[in-house]
Every structure is written in structure tokens, then in C-alpha cells.
N, C-alpha and C. Protein backbone atom coordinates (compact mmCIF):
# COMPACT_ATOMS: atom_id res chain seq x y z
N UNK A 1 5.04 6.33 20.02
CA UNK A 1 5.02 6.89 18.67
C UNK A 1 3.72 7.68 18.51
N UNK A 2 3.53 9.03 18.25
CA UNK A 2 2.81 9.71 17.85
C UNK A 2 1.89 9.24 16.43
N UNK A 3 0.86 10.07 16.26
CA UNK A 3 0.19 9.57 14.65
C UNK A 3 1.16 10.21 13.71
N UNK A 4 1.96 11.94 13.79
CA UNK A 4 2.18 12.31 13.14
C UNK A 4 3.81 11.36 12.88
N UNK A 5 4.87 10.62 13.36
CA UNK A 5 5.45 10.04 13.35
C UNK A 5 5.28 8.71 13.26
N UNK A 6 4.22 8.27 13.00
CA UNK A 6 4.09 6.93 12.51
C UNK A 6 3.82 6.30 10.95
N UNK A 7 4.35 5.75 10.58
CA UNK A 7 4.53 5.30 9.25
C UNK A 7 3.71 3.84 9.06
N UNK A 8 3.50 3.88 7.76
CA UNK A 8 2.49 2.85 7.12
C UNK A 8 2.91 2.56 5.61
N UNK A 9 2.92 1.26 5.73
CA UNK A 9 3.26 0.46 4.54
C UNK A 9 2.10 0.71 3.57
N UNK A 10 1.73 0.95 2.34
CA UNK A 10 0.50 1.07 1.33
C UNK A 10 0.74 0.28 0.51
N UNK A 11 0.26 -0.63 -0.17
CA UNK A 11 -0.65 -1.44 -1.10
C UNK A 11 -1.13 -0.84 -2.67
N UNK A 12 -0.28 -0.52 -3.66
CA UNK A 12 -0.64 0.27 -4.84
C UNK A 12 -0.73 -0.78 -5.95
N UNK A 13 -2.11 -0.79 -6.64
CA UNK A 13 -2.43 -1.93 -7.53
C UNK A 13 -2.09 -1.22 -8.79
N UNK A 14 -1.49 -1.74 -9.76
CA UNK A 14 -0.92 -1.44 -11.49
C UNK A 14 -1.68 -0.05 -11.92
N UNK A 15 -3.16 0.35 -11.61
CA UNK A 15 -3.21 1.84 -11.40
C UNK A 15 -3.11 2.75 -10.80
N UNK A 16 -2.34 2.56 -9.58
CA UNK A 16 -2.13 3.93 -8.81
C UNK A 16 -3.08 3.98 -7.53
N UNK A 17 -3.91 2.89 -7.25
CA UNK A 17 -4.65 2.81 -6.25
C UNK A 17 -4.25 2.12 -5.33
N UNK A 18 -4.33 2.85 -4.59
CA UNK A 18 -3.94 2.29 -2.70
C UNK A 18 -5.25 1.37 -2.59
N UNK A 19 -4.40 -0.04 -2.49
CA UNK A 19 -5.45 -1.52 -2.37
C UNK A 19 -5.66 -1.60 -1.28
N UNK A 20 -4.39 -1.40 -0.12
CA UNK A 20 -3.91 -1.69 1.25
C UNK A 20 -3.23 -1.56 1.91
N UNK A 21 -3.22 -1.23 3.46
CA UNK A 21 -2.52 -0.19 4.28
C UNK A 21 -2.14 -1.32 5.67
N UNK A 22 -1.18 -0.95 6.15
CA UNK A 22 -0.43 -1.69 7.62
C UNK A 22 0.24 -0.40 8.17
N UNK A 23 0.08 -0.79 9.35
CA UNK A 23 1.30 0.08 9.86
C UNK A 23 2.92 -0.30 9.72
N UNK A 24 3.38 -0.17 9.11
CA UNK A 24 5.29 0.02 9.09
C UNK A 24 5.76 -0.12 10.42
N UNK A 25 5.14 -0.27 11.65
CA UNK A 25 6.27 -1.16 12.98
C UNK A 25 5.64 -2.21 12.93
N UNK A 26 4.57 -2.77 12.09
CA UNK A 26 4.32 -4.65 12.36
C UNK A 26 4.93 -4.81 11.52
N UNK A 27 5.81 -4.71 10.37
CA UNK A 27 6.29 -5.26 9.30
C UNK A 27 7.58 -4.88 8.95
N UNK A 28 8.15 -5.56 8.19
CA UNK A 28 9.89 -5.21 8.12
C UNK A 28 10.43 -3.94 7.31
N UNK A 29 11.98 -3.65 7.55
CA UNK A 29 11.74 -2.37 6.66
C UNK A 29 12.41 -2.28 5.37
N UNK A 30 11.77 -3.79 4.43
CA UNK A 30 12.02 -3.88 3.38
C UNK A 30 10.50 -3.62 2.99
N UNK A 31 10.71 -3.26 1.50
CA UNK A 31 9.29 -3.43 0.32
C UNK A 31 8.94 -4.83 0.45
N UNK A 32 10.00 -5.47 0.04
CA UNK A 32 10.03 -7.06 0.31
C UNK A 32 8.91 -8.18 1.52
N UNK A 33 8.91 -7.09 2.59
CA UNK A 33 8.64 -7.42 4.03
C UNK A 33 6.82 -7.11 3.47
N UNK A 34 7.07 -5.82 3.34
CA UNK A 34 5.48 -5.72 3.30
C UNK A 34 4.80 -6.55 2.14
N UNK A 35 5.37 -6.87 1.20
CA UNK A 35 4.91 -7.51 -0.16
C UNK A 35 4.28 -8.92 0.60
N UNK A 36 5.57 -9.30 1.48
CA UNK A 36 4.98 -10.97 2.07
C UNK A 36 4.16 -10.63 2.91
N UNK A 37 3.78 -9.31 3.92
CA UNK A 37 2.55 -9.25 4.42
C UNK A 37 0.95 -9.38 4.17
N UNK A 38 1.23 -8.72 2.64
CA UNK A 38 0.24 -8.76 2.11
C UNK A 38 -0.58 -10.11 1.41
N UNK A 39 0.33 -10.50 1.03
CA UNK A 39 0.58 -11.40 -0.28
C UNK A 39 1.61 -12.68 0.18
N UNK A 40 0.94 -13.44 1.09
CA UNK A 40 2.00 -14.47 2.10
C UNK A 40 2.69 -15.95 0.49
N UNK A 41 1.88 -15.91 -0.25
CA UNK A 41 2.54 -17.04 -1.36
C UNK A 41 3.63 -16.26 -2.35
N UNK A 42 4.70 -16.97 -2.32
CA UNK A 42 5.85 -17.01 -3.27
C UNK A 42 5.04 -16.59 -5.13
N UNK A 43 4.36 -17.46 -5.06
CA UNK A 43 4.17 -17.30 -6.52
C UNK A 43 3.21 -15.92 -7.02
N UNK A 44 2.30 -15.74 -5.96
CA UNK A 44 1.14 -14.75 -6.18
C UNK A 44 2.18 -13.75 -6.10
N UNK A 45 3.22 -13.36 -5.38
CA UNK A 45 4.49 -12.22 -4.98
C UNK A 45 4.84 -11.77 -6.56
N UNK A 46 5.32 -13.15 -7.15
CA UNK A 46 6.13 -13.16 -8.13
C UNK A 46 5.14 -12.62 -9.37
N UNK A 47 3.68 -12.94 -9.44
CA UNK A 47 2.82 -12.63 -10.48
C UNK A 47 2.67 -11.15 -10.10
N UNK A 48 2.72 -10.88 -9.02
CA UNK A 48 2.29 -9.64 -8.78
C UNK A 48 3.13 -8.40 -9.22
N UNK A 49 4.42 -8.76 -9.27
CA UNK A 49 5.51 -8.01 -8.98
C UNK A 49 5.51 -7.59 -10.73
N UNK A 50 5.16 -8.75 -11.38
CA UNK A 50 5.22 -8.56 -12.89
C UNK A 50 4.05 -8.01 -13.47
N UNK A 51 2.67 -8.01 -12.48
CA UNK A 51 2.02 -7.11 -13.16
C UNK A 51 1.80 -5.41 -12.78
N UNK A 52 2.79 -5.47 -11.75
CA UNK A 52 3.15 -3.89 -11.45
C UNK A 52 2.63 -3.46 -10.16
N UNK A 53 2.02 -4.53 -9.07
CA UNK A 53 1.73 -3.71 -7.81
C UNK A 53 3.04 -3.46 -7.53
N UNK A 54 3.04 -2.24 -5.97
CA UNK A 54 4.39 -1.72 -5.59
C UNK A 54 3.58 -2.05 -4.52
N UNK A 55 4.68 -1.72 -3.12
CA UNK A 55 4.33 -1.16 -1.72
C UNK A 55 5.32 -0.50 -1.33
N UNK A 56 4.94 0.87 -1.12
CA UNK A 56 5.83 2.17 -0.75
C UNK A 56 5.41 2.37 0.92
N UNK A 57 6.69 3.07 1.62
CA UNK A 57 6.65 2.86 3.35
C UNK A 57 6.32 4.44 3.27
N UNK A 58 5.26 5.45 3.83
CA UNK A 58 5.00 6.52 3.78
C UNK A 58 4.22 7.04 5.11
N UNK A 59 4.97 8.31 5.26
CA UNK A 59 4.19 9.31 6.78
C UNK A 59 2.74 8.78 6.27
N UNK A 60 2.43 9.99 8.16
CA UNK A 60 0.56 9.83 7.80
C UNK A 60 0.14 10.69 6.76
N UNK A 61 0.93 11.75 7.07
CA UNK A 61 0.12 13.49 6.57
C UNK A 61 0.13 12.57 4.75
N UNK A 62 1.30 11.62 4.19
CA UNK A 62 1.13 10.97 2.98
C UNK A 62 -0.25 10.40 2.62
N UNK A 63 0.06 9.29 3.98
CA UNK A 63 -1.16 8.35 3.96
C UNK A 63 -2.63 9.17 3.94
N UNK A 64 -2.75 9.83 4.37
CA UNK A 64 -3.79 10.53 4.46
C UNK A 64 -4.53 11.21 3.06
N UNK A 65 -3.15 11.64 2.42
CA UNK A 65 -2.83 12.12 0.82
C UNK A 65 -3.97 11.14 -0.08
N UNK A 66 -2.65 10.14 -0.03
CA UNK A 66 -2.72 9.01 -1.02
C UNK A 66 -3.71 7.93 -0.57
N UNK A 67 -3.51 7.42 0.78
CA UNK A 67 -4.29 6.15 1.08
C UNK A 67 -5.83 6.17 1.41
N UNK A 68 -6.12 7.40 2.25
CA UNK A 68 -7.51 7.28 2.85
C UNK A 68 -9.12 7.39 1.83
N UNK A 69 -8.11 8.45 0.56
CA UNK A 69 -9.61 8.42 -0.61
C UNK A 69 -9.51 6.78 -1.39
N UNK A 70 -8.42 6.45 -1.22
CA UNK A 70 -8.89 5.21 -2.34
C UNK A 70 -9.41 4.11 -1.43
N UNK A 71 -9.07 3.64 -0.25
CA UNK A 71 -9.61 3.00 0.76
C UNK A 71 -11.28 2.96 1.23
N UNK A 72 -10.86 4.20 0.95
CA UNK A 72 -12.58 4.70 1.90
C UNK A 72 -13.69 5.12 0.20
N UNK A 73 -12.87 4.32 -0.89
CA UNK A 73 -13.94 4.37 -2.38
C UNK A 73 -14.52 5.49 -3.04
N UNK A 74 -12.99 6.57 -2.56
CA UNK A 74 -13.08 7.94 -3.26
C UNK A 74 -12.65 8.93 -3.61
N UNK A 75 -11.53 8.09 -4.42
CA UNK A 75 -10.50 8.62 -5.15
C UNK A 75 -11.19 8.41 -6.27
N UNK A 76 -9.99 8.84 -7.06
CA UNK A 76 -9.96 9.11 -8.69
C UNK A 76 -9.58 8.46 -9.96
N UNK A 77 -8.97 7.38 -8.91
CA UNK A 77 -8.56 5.95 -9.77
C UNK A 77 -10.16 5.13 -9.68
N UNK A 78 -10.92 5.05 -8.87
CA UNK A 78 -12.08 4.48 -8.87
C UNK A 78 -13.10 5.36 -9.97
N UNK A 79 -13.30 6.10 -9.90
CA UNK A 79 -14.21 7.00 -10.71
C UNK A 79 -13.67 6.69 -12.28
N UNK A 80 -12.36 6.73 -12.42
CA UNK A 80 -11.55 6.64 -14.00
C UNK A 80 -12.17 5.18 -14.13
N UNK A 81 -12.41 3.72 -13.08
CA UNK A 81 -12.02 3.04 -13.85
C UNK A 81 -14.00 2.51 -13.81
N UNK A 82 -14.98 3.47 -13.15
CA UNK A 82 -15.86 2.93 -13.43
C UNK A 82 -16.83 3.73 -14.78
């Protein structure tokens, strides 16, 4: 698998910030799959789900988009919320 063909699971907390990143061939190819990657307890899943994290399965050229400024503490969801 190439970088440009490889996919990654992301980690988006109730504002729009990419919390956390996997690659999408260690993990299943449900939302579901990556949720328990992240987040291995039933109940923390269930709190979570209700306070609005997601995990979306996305290319790199995405990841790169979306995941690498909020990761690397420099995006725009960080700046809004300090």
C-alpha cells in the first residue's frame, strides 16, 4: 500500500478537532471498530457518542487536510478555543 492509498481512521472531538489518528488496515471497517480502538470501555463509547465525538475513515491527501494541523497544535479549533 502506497501513502497516497492508504487510509486512516481520525478521532473528531464535539468541536471539529482531530483528537486522534490510526491507520484504517489495523482497525475494522466499521466507525464502530475505530470508536473501540480508541475508546476500549463500553460506557466511555456510550458517553462519548452522546456528547458528539465521531470517527470518520479518510485518504491521506484528507488526513493531511484535516488531521495533521490539529495534531501537530495548529489548527483553528485550538486558537478559537484558547
Amino acid at each position: 500500500m502506497t501513502t497516497s492509498t492508504r487510509t486512516f481512521w481520525i478521532r473528531i472531538n464535539p468541536q471539529g478537532c482531530v483528537d486522534g489518528s490510526t491507520l484504517g488496515e489495523y482497525v475494522g471497517p466499521l466507525g464502530e471498530d475505530a470508536h473501540k480502538e480508541f475508546t476500549p470501555r463500553v460506557a466511555d463509547r456510550r458517553r462519548e457518542a452522546a456528547e458528539g465525538w465521531r470517527h470518520e475513515l479518510i485518504g491521506h491527501d484528507e488526513w493531511r487536510q484535516r488531521a495533521e494541523p490539529c495534531l501537530r497544535g495548529k489548527c483553528s479549533h485550538r486558537k478559537a478555543s484558547a
